[in-house]
N, C-alpha and C. Protein backbone atom coordinates (compact mmCIF):
# COMPACT_ATOMS: atom_id res chain seq x y z
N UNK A 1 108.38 89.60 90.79
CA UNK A 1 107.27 89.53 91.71
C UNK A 1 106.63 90.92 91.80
N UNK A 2 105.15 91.17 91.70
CA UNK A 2 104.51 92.53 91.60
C UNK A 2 104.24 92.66 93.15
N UNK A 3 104.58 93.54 93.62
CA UNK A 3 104.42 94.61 95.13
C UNK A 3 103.43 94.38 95.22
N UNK A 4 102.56 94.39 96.40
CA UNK A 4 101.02 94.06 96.97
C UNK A 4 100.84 95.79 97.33
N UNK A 5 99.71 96.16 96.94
CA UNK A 5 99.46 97.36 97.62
C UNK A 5 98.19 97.14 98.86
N UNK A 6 98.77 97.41 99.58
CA UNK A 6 97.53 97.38 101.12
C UNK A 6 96.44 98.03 100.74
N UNK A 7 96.54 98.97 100.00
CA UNK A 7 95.05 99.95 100.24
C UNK A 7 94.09 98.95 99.37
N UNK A 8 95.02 98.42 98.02
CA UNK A 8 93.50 97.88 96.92
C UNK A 8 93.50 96.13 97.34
N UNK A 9 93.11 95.94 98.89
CA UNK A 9 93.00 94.50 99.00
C UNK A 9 91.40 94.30 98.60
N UNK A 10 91.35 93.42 98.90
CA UNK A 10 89.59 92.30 98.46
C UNK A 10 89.10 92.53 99.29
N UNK A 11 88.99 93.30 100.57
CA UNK A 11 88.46 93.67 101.14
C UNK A 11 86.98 94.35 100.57
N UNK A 12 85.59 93.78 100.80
CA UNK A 12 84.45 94.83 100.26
C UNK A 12 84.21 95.60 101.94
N UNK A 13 83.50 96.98 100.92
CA UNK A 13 83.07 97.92 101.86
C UNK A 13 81.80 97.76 102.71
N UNK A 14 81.70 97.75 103.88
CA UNK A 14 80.73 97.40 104.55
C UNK A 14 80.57 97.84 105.73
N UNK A 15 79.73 97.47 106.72
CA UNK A 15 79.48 98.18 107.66
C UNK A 15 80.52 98.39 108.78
N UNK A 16 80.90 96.86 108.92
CA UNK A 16 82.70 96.92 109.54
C UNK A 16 83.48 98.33 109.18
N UNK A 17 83.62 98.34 107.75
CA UNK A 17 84.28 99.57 107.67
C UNK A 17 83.98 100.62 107.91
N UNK A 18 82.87 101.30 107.92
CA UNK A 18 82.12 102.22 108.28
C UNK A 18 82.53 102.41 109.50
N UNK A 19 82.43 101.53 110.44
CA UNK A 19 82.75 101.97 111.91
C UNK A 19 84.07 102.37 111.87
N UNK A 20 84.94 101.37 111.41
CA UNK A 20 86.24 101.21 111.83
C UNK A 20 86.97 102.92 111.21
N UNK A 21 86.32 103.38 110.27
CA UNK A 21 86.65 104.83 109.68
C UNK A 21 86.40 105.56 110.73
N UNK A 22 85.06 105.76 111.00
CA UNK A 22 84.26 106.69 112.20
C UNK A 22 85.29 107.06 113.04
N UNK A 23 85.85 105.24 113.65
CA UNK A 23 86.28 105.66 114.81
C UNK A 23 88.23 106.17 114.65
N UNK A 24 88.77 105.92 113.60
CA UNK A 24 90.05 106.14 113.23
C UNK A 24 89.72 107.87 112.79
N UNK A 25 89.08 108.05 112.48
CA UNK A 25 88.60 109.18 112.49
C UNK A 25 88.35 110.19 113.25
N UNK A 26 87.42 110.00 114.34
CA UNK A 26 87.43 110.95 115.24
C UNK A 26 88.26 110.43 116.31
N UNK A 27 89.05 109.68 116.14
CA UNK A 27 90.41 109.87 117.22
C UNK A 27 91.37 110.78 116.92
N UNK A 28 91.71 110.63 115.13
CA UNK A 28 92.74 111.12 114.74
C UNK A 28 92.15 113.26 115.11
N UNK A 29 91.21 113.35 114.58
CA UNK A 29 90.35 114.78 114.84
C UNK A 29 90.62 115.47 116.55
N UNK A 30 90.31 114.38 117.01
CA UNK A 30 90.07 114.43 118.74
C UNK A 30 92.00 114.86 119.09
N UNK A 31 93.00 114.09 118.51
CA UNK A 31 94.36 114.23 118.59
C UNK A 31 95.21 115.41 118.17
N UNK A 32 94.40 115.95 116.89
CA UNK A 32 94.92 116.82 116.67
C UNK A 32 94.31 118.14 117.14
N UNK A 33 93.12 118.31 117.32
CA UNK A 33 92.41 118.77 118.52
C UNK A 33 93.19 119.72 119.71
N UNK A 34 93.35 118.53 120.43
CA UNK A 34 94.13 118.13 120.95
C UNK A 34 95.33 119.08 121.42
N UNK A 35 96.30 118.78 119.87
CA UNK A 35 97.88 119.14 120.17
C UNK A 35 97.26 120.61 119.78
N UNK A 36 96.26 121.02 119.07
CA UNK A 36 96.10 122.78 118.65
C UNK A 36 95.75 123.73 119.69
N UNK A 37 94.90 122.84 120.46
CA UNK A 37 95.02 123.61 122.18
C UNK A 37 96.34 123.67 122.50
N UNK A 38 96.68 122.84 122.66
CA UNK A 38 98.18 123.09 123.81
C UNK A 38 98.78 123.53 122.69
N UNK A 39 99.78 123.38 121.21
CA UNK A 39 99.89 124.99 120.94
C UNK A 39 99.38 126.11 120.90
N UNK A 40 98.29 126.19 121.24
CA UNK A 40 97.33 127.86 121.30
C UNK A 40 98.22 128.40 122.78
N UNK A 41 97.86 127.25 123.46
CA UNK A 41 98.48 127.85 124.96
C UNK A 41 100.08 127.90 125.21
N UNK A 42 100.13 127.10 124.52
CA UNK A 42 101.96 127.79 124.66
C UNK A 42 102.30 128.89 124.15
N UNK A 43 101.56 129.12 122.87
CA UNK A 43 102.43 130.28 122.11
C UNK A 43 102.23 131.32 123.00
N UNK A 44 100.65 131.65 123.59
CA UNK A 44 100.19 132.93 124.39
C UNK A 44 101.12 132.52 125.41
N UNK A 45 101.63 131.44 126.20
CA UNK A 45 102.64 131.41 127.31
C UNK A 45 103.86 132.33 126.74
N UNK A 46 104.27 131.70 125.83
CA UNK A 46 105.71 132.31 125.56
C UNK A 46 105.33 133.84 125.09
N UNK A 47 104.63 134.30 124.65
CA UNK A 47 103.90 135.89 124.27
C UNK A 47 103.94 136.50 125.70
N UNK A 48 103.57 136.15 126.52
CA UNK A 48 102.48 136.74 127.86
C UNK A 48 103.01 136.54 129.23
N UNK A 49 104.28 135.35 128.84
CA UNK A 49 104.21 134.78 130.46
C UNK A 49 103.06 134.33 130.92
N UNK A 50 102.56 134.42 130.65
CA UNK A 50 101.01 133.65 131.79
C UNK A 50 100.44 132.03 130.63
N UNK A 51 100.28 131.01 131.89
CA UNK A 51 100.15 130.03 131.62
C UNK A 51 98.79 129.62 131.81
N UNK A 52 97.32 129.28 130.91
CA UNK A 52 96.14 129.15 131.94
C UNK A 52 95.45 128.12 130.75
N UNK A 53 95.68 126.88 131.21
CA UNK A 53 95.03 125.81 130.82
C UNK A 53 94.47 125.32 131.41
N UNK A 54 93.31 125.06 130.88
CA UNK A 54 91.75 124.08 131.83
C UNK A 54 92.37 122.97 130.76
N UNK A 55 92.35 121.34 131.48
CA UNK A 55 92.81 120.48 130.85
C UNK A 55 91.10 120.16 130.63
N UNK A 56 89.88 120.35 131.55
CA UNK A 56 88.87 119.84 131.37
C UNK A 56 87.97 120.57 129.96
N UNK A 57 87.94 122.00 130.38
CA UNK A 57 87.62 122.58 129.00
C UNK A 57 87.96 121.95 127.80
N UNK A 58 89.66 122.15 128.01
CA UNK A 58 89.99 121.96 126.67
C UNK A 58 89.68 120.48 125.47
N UNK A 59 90.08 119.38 126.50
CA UNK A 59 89.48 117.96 126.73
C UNK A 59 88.15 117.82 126.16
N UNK A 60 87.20 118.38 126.52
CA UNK A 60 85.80 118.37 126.33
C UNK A 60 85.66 119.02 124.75
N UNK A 61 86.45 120.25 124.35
CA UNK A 61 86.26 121.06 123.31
C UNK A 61 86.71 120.20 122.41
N UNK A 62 88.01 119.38 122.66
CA UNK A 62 88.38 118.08 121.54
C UNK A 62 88.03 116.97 121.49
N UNK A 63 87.10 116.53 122.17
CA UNK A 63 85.63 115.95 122.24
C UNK A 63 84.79 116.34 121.12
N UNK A 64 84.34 117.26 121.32
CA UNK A 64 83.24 117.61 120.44
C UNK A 64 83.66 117.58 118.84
N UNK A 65 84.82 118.50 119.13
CA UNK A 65 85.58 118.62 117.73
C UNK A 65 85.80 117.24 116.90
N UNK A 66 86.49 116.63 117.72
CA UNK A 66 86.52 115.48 116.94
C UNK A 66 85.46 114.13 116.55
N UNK A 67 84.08 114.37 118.07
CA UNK A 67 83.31 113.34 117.65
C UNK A 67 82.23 113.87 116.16
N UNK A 68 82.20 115.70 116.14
CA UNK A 68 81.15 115.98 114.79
C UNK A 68 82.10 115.67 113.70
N UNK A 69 83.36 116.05 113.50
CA UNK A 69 84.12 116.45 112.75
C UNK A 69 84.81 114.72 111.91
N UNK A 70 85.03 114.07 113.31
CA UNK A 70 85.39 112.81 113.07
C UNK A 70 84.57 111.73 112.46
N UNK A 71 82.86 112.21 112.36
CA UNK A 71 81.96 111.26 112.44
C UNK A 71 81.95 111.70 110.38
N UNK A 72 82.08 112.58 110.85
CA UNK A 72 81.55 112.96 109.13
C UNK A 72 82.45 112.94 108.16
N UNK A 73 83.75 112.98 108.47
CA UNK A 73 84.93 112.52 107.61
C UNK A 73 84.96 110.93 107.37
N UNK A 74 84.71 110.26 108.55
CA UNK A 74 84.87 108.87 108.57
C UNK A 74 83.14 108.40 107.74
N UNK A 75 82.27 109.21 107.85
CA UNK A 75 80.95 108.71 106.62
C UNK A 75 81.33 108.78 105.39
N UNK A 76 81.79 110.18 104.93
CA UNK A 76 82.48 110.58 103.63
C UNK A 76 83.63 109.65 103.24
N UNK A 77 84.28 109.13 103.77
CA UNK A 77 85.25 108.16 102.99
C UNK A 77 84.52 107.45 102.69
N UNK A 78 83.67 106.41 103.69
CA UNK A 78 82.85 105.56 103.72
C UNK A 78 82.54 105.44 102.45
N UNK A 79 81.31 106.51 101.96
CA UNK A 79 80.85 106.68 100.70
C UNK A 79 81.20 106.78 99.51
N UNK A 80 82.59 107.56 99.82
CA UNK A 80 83.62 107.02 98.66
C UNK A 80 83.57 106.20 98.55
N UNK A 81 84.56 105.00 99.15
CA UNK A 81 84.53 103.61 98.82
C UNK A 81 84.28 103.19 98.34
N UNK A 82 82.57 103.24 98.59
CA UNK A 82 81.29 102.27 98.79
C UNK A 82 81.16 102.48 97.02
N UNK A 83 81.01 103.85 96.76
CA UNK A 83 80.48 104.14 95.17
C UNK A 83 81.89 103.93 94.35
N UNK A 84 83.23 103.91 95.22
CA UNK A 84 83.90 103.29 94.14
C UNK A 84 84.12 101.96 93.84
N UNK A 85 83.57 101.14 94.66
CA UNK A 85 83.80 100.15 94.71
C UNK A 85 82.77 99.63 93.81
N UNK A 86 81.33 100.33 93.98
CA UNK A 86 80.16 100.19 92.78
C UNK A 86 80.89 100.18 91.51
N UNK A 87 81.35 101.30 91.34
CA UNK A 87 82.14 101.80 90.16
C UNK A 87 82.60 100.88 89.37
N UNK A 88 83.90 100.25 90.38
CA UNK A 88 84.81 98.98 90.03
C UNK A 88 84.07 97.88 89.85
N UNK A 89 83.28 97.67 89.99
CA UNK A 89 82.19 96.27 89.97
C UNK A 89 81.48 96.09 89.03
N UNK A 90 81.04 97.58 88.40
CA UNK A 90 80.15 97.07 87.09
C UNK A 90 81.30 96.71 85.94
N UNK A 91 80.18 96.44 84.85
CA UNK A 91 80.99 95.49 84.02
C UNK A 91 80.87 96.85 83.04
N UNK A 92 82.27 97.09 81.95
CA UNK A 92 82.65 97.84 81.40
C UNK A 92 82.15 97.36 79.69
N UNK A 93 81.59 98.18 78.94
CA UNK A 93 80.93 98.01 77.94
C UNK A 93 81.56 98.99 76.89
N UNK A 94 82.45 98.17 75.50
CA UNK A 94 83.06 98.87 75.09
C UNK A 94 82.85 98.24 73.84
């Protein structure tokens, strides 16, 4: 019996996907974001003794980060796809 691979299903690329990248995208951006603040601020904690986190700043800064950052990684796959999937579709002339 041949293994199914998840990534190369029959799935075509489309606008569904487009979103569904976007948004797996700038979550994952927004998360790691995220955890790089609060290590920034720990390490200077454990350096400094002094502890000074704005949860709202920081929150907002992995916001941004992740909705430019997230939007344009999740287009760029997109477009991959899309042209490989062109790719895979034409007919091969040999």
């Amino acid at each position: 019996m041949k293994p199914i691979n998840p990534l190369k299903s029959n799935q075509s690329v489309n606008l569904n996907t487009l979103v569904k990248l976007v948004v797996r995208c700038v979550f994952c951006v927004f998360f790691i974001a995220t955890m790089g603040c609060l290590l920034g601020r720990l390490i200077v904690f454990f350096k400094a003794n002094f502890l000074l986190f704005d949860w709202k700043k920081d929150v907002f800064y992995s916001l941004k980060v992740g909705a430019s950052a997230g939007t344009l990684a999740g287009i760029g796959i997109w477009i991959k796809a899309k042209l490989q999937e062109r790719k895979d579709s034409k007919p091969r002339s040999e």
